[in-house]
PDB file of N, CA and C in Angstrom:
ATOM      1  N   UNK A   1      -8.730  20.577   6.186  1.00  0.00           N
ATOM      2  CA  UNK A   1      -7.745  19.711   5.556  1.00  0.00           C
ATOM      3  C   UNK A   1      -6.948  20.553   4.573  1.00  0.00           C
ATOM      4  N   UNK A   2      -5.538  20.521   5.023  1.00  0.00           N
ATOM      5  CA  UNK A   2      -4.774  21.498   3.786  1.00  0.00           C
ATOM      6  C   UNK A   2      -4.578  20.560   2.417  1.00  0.00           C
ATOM      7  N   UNK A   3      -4.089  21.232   1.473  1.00  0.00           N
ATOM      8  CA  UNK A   3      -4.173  20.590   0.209  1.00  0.00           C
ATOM      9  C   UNK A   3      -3.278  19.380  -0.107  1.00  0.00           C
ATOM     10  N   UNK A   4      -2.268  19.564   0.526  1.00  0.00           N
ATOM     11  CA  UNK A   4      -0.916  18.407   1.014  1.00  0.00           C
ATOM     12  C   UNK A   4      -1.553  17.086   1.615  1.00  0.00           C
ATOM     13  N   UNK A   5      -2.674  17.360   2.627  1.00  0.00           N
ATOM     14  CA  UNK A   5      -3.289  15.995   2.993  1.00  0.00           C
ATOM     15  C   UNK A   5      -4.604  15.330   2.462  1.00  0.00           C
ATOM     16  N   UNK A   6      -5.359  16.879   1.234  1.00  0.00           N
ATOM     17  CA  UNK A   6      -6.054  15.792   0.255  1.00  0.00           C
ATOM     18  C   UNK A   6      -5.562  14.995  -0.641  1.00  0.00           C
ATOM     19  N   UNK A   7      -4.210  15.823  -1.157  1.00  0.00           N
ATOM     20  CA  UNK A   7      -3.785  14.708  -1.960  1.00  0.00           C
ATOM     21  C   UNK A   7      -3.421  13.089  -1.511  1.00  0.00           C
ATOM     22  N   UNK A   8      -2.499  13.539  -0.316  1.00  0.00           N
ATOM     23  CA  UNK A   8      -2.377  12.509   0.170  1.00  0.00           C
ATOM     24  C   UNK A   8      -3.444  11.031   0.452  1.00  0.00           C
ATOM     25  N   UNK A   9      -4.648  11.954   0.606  1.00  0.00           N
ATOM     26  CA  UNK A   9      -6.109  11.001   1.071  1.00  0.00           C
ATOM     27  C   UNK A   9      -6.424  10.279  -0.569  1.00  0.00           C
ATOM     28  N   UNK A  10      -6.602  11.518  -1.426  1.00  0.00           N
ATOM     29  CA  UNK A  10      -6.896  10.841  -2.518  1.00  0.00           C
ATOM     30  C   UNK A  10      -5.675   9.703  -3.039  1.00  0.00           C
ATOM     31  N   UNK A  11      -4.300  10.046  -2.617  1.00  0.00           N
ATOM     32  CA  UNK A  11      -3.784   8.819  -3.232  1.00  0.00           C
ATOM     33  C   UNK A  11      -4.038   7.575  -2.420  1.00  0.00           C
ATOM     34  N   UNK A  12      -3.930   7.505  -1.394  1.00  0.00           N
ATOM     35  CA  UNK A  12      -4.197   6.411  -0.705  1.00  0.00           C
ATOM     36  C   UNK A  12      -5.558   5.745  -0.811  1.00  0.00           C
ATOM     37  N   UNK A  13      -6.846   6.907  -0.844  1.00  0.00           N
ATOM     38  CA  UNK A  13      -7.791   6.592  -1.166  1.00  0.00           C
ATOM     39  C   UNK A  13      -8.034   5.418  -2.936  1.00  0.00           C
ATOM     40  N   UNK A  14      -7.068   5.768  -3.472  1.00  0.00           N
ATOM     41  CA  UNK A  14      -6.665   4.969  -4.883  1.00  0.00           C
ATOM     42  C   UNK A  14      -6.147   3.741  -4.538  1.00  0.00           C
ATOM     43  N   UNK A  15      -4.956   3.594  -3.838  1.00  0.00           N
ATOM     44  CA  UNK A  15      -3.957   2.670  -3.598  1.00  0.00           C
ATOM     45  C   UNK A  15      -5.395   1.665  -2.593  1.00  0.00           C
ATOM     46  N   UNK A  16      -6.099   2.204  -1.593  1.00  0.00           N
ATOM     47  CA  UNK A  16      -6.550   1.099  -1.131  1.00  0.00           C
ATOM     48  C   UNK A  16      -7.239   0.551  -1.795  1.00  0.00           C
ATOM     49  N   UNK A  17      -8.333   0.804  -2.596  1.00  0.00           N
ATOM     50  CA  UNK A  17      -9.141   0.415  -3.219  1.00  0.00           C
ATOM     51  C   UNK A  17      -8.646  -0.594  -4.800  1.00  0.00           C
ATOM     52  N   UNK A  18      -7.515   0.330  -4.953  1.00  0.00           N
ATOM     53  CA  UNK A  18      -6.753  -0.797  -6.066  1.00  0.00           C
ATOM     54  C   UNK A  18      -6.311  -2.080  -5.279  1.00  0.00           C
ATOM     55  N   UNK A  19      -5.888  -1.877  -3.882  1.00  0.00           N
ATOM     56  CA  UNK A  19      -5.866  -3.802  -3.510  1.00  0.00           C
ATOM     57  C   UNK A  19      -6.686  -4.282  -3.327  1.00  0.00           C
ATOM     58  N   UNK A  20      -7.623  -3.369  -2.964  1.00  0.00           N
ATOM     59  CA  UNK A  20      -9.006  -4.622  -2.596  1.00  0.00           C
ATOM     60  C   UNK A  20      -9.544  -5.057  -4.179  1.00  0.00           C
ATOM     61  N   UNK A  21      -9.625  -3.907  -5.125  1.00  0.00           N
ATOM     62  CA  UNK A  21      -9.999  -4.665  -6.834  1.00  0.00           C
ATOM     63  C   UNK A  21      -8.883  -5.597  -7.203  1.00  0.00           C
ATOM     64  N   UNK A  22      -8.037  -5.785  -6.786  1.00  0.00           N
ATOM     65  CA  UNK A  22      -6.982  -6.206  -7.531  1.00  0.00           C
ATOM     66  C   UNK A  22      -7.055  -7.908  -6.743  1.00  0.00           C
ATOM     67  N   UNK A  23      -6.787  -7.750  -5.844  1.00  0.00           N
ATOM     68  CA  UNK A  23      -7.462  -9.274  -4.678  1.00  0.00           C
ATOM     69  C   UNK A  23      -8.340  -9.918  -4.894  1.00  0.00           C
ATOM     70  N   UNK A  24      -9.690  -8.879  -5.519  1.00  0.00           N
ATOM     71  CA  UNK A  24     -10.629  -9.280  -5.931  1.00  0.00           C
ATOM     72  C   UNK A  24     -11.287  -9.480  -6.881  1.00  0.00           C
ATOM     73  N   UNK A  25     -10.726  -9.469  -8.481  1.00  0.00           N
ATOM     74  CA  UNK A  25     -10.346  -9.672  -9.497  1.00  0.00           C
ATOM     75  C   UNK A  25      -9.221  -9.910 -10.166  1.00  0.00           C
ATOM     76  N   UNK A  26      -8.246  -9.576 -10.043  1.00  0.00           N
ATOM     77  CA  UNK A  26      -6.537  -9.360 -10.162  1.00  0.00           C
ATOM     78  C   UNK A  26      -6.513  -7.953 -11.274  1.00  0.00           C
ATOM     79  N   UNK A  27      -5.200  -7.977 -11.083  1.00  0.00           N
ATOM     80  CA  UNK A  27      -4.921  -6.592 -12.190  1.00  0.00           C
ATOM     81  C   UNK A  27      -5.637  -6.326 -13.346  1.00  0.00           C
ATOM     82  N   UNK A  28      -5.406  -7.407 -14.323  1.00  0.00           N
ATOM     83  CA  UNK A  28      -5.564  -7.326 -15.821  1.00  0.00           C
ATOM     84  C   UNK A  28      -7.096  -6.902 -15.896  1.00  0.00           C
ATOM     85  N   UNK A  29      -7.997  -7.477 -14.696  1.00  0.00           N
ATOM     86  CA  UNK A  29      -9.399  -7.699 -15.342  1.00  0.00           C
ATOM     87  C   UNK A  29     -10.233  -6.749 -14.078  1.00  0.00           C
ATOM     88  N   UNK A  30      -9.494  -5.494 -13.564  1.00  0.00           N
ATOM     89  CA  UNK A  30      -9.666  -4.254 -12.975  1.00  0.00           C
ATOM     90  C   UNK A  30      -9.860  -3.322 -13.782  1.00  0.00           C
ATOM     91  N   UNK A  31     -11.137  -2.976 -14.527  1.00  0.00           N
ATOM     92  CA  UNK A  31     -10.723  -1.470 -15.288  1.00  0.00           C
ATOM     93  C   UNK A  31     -11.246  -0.329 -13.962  1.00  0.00           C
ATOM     94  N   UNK A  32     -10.201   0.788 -15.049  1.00  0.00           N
ATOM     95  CA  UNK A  32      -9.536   2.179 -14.293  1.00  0.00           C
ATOM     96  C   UNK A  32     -11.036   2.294 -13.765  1.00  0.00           C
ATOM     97  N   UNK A  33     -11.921   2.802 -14.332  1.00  0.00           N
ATOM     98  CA  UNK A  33     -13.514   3.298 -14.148  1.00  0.00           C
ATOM     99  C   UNK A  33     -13.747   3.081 -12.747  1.00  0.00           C
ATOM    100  N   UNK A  34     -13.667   1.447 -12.591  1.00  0.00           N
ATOM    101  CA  UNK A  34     -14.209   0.980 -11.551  1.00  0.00           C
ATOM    102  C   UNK A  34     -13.613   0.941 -10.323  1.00  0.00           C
ATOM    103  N   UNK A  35     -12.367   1.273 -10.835  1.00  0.00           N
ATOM    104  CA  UNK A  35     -11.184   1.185  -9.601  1.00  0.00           C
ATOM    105  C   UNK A  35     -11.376   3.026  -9.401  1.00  0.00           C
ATOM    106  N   UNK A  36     -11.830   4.087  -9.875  1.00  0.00           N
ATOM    107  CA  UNK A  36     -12.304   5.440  -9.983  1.00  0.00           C
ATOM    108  C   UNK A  36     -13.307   5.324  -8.713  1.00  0.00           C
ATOM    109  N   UNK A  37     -14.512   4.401  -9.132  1.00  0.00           N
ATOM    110  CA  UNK A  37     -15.208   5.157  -8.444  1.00  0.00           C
ATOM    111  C   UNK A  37     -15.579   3.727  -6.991  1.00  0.00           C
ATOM    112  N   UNK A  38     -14.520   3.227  -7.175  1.00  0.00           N
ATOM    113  CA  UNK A  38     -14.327   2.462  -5.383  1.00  0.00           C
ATOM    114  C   UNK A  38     -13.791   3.161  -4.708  1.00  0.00           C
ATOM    115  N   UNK A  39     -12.634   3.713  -5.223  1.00  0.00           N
ATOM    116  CA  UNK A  39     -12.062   4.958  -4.585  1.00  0.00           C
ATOM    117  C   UNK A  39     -12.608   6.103  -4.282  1.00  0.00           C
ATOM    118  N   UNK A  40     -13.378   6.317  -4.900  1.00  0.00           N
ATOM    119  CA  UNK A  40     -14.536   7.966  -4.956  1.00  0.00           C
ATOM    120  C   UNK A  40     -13.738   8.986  -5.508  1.00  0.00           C
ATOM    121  N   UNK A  41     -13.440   8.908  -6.528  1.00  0.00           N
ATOM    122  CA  UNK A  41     -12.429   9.920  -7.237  1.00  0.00           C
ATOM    123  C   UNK A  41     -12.696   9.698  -8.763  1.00  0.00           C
ATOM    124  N   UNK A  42     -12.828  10.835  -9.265  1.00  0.00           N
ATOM    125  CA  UNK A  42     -13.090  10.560 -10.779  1.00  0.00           C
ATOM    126  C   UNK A  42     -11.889   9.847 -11.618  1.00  0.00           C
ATOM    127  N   UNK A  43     -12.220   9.273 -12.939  1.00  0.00           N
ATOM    128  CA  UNK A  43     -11.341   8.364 -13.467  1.00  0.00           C
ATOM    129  C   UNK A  43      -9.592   8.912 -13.544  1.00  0.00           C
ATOM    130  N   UNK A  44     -10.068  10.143 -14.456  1.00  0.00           N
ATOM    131  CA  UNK A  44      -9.366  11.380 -14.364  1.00  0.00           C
ATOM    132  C   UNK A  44      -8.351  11.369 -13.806  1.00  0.00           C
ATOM    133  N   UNK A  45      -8.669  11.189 -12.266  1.00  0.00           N
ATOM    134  CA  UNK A  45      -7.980  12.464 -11.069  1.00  0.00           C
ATOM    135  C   UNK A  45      -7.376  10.927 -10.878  1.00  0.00           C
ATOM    136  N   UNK A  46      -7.333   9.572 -11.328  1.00  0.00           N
ATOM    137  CA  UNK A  46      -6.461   8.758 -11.017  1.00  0.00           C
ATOM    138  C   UNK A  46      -5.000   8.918 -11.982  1.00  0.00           C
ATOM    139  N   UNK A  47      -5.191   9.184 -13.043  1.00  0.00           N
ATOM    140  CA  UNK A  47      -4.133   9.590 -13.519  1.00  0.00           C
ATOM    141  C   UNK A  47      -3.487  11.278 -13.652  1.00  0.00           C
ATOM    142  N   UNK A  48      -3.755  11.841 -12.709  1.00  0.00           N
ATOM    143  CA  UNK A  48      -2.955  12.645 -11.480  1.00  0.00           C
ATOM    144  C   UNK A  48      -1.917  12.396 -11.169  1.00  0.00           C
ATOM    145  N   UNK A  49      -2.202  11.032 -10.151  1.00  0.00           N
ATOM    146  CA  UNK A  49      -1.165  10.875  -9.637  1.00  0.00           C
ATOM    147  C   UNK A  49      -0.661   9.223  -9.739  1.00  0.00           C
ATOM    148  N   UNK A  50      -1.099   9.014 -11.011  1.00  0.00           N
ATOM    149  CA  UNK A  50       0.130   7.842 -11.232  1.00  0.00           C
ATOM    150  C   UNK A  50      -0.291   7.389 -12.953  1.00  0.00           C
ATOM    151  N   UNK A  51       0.781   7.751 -13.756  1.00  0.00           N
ATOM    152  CA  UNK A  51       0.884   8.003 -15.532  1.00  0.00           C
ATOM    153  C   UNK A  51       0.084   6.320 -16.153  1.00  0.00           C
ATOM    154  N   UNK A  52       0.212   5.476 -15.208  1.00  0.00           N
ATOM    155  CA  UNK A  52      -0.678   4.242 -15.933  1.00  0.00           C
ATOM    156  C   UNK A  52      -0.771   3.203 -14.892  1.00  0.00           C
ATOM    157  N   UNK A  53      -1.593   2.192 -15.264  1.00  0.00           N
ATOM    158  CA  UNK A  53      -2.144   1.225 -14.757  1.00  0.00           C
ATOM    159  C   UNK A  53      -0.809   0.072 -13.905  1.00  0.00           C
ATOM    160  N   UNK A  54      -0.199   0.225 -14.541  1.00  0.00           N
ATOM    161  CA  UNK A  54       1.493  -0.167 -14.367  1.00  0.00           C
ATOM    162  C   UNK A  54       2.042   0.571 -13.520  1.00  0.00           C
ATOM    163  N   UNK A  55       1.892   1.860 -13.131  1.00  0.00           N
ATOM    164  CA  UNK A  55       2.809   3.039 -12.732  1.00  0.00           C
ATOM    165  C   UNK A  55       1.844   2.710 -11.507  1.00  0.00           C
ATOM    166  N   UNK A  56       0.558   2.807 -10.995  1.00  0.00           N
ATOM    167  CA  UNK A  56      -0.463   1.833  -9.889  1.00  0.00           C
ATOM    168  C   UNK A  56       0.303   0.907  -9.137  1.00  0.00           C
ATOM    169  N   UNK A  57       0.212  -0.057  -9.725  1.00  0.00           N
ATOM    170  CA  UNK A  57       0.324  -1.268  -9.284  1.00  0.00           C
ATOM    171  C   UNK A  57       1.873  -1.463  -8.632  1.00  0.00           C
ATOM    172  N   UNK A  58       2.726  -0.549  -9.643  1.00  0.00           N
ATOM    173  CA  UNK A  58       4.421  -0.470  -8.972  1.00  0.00           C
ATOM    174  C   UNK A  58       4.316   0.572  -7.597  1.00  0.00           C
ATOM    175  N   UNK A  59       3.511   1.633  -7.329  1.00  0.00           N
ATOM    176  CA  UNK A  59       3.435   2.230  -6.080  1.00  0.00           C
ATOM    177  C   UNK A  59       2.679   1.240  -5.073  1.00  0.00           C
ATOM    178  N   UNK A  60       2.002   0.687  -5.826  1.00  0.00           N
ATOM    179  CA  UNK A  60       1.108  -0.103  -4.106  1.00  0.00           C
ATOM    180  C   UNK A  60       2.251  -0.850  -3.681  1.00  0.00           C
ATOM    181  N   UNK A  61       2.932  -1.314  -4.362  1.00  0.00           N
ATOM    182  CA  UNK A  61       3.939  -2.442  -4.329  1.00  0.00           C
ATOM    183  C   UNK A  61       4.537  -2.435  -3.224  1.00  0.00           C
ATOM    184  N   UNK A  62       5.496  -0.722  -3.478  1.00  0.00           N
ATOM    185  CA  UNK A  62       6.466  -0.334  -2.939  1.00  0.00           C
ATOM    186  C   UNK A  62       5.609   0.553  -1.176  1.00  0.00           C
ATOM    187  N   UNK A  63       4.333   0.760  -0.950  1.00  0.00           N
ATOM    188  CA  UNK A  63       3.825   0.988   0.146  1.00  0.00           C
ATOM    189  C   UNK A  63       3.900  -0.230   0.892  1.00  0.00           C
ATOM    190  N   UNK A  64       3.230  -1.216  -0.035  1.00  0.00           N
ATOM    191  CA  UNK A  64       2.773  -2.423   0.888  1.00  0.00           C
ATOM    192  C   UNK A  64       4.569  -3.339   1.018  1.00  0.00           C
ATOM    193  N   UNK A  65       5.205  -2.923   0.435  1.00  0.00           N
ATOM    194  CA  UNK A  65       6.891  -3.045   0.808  1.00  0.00           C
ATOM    195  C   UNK A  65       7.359  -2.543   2.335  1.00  0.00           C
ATOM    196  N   UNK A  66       7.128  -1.066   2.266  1.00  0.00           N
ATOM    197  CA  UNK A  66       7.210   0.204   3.314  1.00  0.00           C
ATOM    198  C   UNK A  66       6.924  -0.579   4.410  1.00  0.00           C
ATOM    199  N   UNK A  67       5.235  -1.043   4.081  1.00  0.00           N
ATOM    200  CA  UNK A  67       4.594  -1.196   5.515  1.00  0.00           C
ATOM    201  C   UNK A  67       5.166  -2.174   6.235  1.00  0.00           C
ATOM    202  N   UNK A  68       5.842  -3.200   5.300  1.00  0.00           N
ATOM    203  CA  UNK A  68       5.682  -4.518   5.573  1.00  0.00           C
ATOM    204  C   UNK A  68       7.429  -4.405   6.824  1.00  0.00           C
ATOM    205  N   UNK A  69       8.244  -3.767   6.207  1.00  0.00           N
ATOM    206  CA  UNK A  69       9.423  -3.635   6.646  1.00  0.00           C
ATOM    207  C   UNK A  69       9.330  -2.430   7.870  1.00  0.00           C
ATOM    208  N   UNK A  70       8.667  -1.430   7.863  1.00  0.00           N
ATOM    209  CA  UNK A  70       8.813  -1.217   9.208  1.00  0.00           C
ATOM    210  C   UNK A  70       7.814  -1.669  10.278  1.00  0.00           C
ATOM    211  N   UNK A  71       6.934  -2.587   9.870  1.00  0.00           N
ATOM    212  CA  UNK A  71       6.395  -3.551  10.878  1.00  0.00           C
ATOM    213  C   UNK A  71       6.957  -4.524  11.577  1.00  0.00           C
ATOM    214  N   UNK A  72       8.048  -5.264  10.431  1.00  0.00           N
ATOM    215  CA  UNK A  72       8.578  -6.357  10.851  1.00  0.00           C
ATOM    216  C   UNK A  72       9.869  -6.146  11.909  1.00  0.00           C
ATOM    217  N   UNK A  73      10.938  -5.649  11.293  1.00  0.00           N
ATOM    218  CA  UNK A  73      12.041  -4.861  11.542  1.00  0.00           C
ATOM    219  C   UNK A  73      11.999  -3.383  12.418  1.00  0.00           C
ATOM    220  N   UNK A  74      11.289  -2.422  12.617  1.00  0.00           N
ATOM    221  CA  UNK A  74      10.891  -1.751  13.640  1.00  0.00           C
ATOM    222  C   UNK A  74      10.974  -2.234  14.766  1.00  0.00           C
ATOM    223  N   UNK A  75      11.490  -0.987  15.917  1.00  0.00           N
ATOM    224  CA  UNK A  75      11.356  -1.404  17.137  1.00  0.00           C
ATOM    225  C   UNK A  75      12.016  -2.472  17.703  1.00  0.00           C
ATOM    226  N   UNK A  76      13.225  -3.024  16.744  1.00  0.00           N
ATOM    227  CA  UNK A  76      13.632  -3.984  17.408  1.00  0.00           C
ATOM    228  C   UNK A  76      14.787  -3.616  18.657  1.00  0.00           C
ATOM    229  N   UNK A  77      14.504  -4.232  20.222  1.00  0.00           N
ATOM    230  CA  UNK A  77      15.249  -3.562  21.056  1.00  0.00           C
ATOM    231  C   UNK A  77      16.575  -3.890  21.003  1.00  0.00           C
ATOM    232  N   UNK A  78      17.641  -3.219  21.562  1.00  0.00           N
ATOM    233  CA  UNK A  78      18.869  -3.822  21.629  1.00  0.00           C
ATOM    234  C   UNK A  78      19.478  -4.354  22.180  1.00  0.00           C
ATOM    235  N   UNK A  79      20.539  -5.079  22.169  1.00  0.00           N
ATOM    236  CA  UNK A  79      20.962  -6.183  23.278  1.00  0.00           C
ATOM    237  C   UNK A  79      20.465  -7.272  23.475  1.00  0.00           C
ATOM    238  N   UNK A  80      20.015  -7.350  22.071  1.00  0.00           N
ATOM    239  CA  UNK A  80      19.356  -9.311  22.002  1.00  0.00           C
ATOM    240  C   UNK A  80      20.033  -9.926  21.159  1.00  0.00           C
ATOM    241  N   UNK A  81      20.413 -11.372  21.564  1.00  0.00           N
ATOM    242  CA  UNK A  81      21.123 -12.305  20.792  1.00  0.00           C
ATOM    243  C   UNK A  81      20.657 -12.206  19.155  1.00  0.00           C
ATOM    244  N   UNK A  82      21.384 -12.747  18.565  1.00  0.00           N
ATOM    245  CA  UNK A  82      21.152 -12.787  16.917  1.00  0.00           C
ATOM    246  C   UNK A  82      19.394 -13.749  17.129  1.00  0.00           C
ATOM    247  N   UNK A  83      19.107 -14.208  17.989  1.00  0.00           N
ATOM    248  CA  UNK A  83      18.267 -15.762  18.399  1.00  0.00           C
ATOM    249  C   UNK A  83      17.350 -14.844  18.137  1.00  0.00           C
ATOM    250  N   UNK A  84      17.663 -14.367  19.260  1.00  0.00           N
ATOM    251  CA  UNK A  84      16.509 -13.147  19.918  1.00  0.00           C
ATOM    252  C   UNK A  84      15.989 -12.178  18.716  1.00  0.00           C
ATOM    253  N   UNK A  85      16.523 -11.363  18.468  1.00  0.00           N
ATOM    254  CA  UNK A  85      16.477 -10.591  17.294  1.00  0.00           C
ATOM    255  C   UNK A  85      15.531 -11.427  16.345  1.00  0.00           C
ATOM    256  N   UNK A  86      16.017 -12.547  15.821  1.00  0.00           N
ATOM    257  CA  UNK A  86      15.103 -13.655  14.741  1.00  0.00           C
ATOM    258  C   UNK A  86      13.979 -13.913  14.782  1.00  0.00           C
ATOM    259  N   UNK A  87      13.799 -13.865  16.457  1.00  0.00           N
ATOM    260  CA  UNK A  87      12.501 -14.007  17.034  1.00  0.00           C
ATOM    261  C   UNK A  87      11.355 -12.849  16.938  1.00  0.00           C
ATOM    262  N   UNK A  88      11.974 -12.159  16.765  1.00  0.00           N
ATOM    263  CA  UNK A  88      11.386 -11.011  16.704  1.00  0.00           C
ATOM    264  C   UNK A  88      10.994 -10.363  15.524  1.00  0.00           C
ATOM    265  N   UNK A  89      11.865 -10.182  14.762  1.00  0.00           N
ATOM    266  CA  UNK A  89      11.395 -10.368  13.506  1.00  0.00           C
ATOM    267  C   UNK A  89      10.552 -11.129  12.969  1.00  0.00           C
ATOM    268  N   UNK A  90      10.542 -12.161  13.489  1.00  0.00           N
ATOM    269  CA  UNK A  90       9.096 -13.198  13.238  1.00  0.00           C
ATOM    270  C   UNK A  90       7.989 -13.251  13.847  1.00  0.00           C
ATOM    271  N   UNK A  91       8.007 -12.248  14.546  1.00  0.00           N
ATOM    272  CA  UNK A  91       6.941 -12.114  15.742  1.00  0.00           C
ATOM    273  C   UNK A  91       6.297 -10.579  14.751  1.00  0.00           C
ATOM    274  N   UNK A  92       6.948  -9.815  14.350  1.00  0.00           N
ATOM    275  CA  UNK A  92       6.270  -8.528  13.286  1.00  0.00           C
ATOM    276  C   UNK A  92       6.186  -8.915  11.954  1.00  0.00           C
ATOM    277  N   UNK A  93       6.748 -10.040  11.438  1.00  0.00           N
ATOM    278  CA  UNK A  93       6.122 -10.440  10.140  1.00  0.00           C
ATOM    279  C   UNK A  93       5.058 -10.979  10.484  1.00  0.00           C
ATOM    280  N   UNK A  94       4.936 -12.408  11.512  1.00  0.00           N
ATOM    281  CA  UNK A  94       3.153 -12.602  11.559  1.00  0.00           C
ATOM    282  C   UNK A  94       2.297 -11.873  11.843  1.00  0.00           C
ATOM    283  N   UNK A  95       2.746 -10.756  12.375  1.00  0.00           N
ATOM    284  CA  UNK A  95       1.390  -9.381  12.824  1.00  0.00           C
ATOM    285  C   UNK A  95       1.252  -8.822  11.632  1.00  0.00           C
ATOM    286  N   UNK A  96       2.440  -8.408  10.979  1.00  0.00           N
ATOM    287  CA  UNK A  96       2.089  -8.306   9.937  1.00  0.00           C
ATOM    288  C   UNK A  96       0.759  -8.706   8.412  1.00  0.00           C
ATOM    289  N   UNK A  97       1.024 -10.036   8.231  1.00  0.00           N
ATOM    290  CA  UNK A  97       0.624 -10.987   7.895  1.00  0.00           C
ATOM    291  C   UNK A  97      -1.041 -10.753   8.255  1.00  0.00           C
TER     292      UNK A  97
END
């Protein structure tokens, strides 16, 4: 694993584990510690890569944004009515979902 894709692991490794604490307590009543070591990463190495608890919660945001829009909107083929198209889009938001 080059160093470009531990980081990568460890952030994601953060980001998942902050939705599942966060779902499963909500934000406010998540401390860092515990959200450290769901992730398997020292407390530390969470503020690495994101300056606060706030600066967290605005990146998951914007992933679970990412995901959500090229799930839905992706792949849509061309040459379908506006109908069609609608349909479809609603067909990758509920997979989504």
């Amino acid at each position: 694993m080059n160093s470009g894709t531990a980081v990568a692991s460890k952030r994601d490794a953060i980001l998942d584990a902050a939705l599942e604490l966060f779902s499963e307590r909500t934000f406010a009543s998540t401390p860092m510690p515990e959200l450290a070591r769901r992730a398997g990463v020292g407390a530390g190495t969470i503020y690495r890569y994101f300056d606060s608890k706030d600066a967290l919660v605005n990146a998951l945001f914007q992933r679970w944004k990412t995901e959500m829009a090229e799930t839905v909107s992706g792949d849509i083929p061309t040459g379908l009515t506006p109908r069609e198209q609608f349909k479809h889009w609603w067909r990758g938001l509920w997979k989504f979902a």
